[in-house]
N, C-alpha and C. Protein backbone atom coordinates (compact mmCIF):
# COMPACT_ATOMS: atom_id res chain seq x y z
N UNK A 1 -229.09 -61.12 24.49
CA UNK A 1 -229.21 -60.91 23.06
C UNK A 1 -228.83 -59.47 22.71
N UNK A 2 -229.16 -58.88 23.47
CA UNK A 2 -229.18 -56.82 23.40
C UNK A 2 -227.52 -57.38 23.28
N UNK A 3 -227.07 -57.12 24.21
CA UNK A 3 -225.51 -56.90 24.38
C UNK A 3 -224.55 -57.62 23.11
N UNK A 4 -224.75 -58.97 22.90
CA UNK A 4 -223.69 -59.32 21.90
C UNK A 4 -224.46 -58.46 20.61
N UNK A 5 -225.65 -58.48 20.54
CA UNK A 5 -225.83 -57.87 19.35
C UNK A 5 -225.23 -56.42 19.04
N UNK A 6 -225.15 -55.71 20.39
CA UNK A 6 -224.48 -54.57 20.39
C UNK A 6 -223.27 -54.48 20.40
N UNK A 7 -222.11 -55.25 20.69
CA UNK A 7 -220.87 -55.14 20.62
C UNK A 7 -220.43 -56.79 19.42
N UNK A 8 -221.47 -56.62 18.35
CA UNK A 8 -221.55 -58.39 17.50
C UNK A 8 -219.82 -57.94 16.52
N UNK A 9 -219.64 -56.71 15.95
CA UNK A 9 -218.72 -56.02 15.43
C UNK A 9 -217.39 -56.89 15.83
N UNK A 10 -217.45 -55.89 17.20
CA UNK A 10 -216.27 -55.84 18.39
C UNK A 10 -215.58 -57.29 18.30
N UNK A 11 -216.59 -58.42 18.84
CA UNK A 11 -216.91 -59.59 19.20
C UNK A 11 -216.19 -60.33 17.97
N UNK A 12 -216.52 -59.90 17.02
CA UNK A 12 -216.60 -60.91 15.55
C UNK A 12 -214.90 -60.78 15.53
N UNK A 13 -214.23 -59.52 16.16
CA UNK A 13 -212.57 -59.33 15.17
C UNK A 13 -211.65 -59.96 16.81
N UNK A 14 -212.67 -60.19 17.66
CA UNK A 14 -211.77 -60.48 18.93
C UNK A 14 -211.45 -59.21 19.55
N UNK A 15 -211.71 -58.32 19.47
CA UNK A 15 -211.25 -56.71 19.87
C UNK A 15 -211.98 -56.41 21.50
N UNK A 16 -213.23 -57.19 21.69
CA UNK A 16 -213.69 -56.66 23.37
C UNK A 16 -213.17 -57.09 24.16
N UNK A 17 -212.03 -58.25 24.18
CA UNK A 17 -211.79 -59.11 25.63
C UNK A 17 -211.00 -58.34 25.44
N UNK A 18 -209.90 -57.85 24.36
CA UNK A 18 -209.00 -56.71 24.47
C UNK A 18 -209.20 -55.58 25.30
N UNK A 19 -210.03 -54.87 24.66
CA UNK A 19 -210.77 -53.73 25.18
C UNK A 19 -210.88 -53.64 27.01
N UNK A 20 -211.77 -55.10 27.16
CA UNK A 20 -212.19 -55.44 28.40
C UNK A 20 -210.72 -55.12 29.65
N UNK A 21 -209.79 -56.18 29.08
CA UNK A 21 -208.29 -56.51 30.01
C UNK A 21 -207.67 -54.86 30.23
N UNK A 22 -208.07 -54.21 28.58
CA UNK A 22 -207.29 -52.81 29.05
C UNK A 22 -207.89 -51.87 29.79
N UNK A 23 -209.27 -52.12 30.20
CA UNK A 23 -210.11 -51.10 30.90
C UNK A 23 -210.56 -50.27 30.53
N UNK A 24 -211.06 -50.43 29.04
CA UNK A 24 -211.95 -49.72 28.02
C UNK A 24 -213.34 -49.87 28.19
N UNK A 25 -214.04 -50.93 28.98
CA UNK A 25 -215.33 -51.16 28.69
C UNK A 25 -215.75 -50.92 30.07
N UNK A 26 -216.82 -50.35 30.00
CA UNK A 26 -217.65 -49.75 31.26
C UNK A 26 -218.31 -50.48 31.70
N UNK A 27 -218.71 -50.64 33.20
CA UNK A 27 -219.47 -51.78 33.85
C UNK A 27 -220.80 -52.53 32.81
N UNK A 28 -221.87 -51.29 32.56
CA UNK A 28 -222.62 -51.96 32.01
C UNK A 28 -222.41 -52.23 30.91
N UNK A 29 -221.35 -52.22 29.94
CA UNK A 29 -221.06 -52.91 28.74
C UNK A 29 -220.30 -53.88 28.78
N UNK A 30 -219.94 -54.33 30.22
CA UNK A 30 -219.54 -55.98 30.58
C UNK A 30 -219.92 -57.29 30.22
N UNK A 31 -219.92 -58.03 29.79
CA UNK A 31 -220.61 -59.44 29.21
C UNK A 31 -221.53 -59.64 30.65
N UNK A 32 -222.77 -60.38 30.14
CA UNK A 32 -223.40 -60.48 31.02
C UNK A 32 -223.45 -62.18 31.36
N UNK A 33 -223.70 -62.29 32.33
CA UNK A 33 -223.54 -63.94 32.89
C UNK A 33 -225.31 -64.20 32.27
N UNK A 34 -224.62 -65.25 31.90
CA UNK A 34 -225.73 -65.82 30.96
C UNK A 34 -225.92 -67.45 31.43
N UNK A 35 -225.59 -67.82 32.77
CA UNK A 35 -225.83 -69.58 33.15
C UNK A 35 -226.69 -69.70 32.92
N UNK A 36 -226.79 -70.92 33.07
CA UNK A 36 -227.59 -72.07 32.63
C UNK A 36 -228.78 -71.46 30.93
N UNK A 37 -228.14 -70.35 30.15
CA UNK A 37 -228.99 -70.45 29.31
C UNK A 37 -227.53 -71.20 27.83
N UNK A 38 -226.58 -70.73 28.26
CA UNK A 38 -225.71 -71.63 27.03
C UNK A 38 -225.90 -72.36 26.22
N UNK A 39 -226.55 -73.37 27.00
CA UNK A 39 -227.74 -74.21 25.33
C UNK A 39 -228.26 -73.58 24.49
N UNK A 40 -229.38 -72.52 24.91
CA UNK A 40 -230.11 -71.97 24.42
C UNK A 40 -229.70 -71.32 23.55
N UNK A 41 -228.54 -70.24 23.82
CA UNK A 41 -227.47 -69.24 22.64
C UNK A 41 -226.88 -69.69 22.02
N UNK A 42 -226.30 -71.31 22.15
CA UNK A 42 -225.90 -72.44 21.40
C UNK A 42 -227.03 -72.44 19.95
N UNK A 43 -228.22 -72.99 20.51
CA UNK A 43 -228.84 -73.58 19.64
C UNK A 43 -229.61 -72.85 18.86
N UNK A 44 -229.89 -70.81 19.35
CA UNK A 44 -230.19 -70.20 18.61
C UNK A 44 -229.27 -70.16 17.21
N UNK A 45 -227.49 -69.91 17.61
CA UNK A 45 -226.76 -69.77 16.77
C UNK A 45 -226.99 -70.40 15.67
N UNK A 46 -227.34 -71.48 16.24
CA UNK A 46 -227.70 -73.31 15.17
C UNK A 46 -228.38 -72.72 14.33
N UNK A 47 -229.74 -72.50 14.98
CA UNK A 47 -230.83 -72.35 14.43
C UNK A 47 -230.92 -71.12 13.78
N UNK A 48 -230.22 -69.94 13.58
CA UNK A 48 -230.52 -68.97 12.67
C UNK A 48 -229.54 -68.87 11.40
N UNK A 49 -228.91 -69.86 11.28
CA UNK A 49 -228.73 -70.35 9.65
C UNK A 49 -229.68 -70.84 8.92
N UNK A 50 -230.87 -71.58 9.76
CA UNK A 50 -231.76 -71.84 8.61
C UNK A 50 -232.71 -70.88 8.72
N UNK A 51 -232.19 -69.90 8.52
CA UNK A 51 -233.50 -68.67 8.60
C UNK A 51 -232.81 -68.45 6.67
N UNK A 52 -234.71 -67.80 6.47
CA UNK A 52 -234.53 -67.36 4.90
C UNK A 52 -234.04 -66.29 4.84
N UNK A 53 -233.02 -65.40 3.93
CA UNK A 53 -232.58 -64.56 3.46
C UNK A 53 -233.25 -63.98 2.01
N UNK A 54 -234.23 -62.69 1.86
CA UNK A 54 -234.37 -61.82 1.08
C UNK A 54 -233.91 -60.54 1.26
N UNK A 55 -234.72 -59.32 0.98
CA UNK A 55 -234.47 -58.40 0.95
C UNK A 55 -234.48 -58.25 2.51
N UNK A 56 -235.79 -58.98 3.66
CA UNK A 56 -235.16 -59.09 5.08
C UNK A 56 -234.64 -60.33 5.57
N UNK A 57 -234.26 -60.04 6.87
CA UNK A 57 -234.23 -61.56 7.61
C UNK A 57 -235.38 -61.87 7.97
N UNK A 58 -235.50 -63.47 7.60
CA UNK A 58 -236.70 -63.60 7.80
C UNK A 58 -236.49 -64.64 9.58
N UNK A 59 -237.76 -64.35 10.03
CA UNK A 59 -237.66 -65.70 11.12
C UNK A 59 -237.13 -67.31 11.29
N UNK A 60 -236.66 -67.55 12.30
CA UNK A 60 -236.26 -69.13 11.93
C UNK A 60 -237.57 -70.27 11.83
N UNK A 61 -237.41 -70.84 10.81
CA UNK A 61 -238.76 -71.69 10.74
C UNK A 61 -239.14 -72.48 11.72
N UNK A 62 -240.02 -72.46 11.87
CA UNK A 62 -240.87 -73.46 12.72
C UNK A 62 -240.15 -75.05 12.84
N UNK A 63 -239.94 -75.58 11.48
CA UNK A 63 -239.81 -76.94 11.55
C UNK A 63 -238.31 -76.90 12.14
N UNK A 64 -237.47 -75.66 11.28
CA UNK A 64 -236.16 -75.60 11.77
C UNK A 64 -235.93 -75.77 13.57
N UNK A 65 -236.86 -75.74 14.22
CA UNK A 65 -236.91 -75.74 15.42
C UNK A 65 -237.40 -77.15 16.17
N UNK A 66 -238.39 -77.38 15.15
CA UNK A 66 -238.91 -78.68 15.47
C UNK A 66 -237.63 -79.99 15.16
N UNK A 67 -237.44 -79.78 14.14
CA UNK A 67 -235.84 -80.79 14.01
C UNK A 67 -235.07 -80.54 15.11
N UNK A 68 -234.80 -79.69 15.03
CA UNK A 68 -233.16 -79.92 15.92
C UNK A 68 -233.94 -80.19 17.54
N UNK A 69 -235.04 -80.10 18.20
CA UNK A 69 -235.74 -80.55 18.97
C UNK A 69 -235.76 -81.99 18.90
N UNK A 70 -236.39 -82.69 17.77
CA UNK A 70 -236.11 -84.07 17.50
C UNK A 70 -234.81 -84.24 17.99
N UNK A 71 -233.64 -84.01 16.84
CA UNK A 71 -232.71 -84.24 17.05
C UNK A 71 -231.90 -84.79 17.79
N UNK A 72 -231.80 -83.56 18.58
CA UNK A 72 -231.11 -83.79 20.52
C UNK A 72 -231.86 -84.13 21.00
N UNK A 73 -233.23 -84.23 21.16
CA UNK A 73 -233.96 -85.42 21.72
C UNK A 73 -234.27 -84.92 22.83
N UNK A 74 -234.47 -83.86 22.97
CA UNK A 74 -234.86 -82.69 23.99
C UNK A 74 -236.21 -83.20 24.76
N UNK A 75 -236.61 -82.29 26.30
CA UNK A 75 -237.49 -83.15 26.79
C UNK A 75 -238.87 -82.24 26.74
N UNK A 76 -239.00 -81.04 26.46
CA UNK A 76 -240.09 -79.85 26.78
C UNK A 76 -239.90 -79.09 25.59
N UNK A 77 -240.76 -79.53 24.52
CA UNK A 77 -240.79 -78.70 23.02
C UNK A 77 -241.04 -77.21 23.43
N UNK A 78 -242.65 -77.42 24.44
CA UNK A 78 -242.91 -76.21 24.77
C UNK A 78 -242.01 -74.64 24.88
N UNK A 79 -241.06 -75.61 26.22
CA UNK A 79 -240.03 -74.65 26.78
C UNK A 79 -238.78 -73.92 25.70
N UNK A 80 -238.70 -75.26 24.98
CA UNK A 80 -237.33 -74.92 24.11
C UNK A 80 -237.88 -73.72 22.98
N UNK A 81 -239.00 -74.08 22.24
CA UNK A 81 -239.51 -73.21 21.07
C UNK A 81 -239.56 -71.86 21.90
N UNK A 82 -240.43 -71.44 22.68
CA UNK A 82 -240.52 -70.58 23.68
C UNK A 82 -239.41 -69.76 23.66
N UNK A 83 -238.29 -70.07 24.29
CA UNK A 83 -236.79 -69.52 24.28
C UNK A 83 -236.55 -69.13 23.31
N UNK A 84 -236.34 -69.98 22.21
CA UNK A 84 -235.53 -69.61 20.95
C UNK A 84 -236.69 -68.69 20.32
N UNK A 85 -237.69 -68.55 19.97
CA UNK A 85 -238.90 -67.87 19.42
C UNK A 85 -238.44 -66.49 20.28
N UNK A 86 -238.43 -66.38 21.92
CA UNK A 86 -238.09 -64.69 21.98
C UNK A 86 -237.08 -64.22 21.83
N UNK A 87 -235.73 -65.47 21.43
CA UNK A 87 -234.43 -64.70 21.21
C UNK A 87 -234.28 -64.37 19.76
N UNK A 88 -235.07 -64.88 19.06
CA UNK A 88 -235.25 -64.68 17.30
C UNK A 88 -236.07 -63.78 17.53
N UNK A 89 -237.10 -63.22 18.39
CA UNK A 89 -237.76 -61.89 17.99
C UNK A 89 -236.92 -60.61 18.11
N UNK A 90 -236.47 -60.68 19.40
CA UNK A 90 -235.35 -60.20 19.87
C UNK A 90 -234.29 -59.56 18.73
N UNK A 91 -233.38 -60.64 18.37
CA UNK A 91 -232.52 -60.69 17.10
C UNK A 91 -233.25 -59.79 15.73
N UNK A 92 -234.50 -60.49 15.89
CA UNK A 92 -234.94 -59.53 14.41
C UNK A 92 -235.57 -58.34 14.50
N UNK A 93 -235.97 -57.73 15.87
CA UNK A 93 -236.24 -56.43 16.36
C UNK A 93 -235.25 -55.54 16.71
N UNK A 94 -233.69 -56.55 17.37
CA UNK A 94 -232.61 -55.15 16.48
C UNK A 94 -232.42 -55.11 15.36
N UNK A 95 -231.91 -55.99 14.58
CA UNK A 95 -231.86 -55.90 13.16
C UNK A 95 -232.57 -54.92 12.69
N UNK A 96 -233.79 -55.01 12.84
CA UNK A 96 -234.95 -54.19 12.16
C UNK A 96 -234.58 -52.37 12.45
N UNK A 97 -233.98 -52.42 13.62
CA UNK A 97 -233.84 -51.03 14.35
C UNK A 97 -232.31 -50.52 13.81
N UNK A 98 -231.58 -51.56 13.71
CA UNK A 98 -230.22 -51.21 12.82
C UNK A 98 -230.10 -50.71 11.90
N UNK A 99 -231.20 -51.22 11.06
CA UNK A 99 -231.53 -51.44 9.54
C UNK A 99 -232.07 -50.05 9.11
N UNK A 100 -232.94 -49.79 10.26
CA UNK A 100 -233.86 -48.15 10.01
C UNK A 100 -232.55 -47.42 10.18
N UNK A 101 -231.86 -47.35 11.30
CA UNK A 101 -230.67 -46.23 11.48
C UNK A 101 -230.30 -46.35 9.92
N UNK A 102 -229.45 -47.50 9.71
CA UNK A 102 -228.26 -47.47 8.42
C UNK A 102 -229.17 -47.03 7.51
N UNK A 103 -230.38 -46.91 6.89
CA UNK A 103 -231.01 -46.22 6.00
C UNK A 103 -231.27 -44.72 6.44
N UNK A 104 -231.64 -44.67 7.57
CA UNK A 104 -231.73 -42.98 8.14
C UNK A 104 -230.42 -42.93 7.58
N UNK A 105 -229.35 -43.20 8.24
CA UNK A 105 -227.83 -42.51 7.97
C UNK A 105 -227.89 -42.53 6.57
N UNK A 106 -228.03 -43.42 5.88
CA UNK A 106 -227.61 -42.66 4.55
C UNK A 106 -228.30 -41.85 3.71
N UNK A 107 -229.34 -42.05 3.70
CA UNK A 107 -230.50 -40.72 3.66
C UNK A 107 -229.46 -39.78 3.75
N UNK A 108 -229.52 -39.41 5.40
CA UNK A 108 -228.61 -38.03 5.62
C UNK A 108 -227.45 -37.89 4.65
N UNK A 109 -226.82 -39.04 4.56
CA UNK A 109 -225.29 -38.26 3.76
C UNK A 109 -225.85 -38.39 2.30
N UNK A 110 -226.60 -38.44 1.54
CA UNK A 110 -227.21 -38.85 0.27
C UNK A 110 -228.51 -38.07 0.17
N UNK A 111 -228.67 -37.10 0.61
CA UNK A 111 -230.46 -36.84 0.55
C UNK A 111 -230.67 -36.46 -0.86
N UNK A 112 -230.31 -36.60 -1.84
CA UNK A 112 -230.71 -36.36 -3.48
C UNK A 112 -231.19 -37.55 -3.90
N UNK A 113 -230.07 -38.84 -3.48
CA UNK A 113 -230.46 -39.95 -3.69
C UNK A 113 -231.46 -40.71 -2.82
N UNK A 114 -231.83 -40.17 -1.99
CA UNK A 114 -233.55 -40.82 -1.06
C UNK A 114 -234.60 -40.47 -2.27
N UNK A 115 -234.58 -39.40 -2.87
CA UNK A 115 -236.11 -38.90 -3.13
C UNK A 115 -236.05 -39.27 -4.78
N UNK A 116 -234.99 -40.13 -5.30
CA UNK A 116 -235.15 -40.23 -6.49
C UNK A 116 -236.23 -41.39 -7.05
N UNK A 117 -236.48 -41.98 -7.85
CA UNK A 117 -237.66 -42.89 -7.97
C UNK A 117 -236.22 -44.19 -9.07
């Protein structure tokens, strides 16, 4: 979750496998082997469209999890919620840490406009 979220940019325009072939990206910013969890990053993807959108992101709902469990007809609710529940904390604990930077940063280039009401 760390890693695509950290190169999600890169990722989104097709630019890292580039990067990767030309010998731009450093060992530990290598994609990481992720077997046998593919379902799982599958079905987070799924599942964080039905997350609510306000002023934050909000968590993926409960039921949103419980459906698509129905759904596919999955065999261990336990296991599956489990997974997707720490990759959505995950997801919304960078966000959250992104979110503080991009407001620190503009603070900095704006500091008249932080302290106005």
């Amino acid at each position: 979750m760390r890693w695509s979220f950290k190169w999600r940019t890169v990722l989104r325009t097709g630019q890292y496998y580039d990067l990767l072939q030309r010998g731009f990206i450093k060992g530990e910013d290598r994609e990481p082997n992720v077997d046998g969890f593919g379902f799982y990053l599958d079905a987070f993807r799924e599942l964080a469209t039905s997350r609510s959108n306000g002023m934050e992101i909000g968590p993926i709902p409960f039921t949103a999890i419980a459906d698509y469990f129905r759904i596919y007809e999955l065999r261990d609710f336990d296991e599956f919620a489990y997974i997707i529940r720490r990759l959505d904390n995950a997801f919304l604990e960078l966000n959250d840490e992104a979110n503080k930077a991009e407001r620190k940063k503009n603070a900095n280039n704006n500091p008249g406009k932080a302290n106005r009401n």
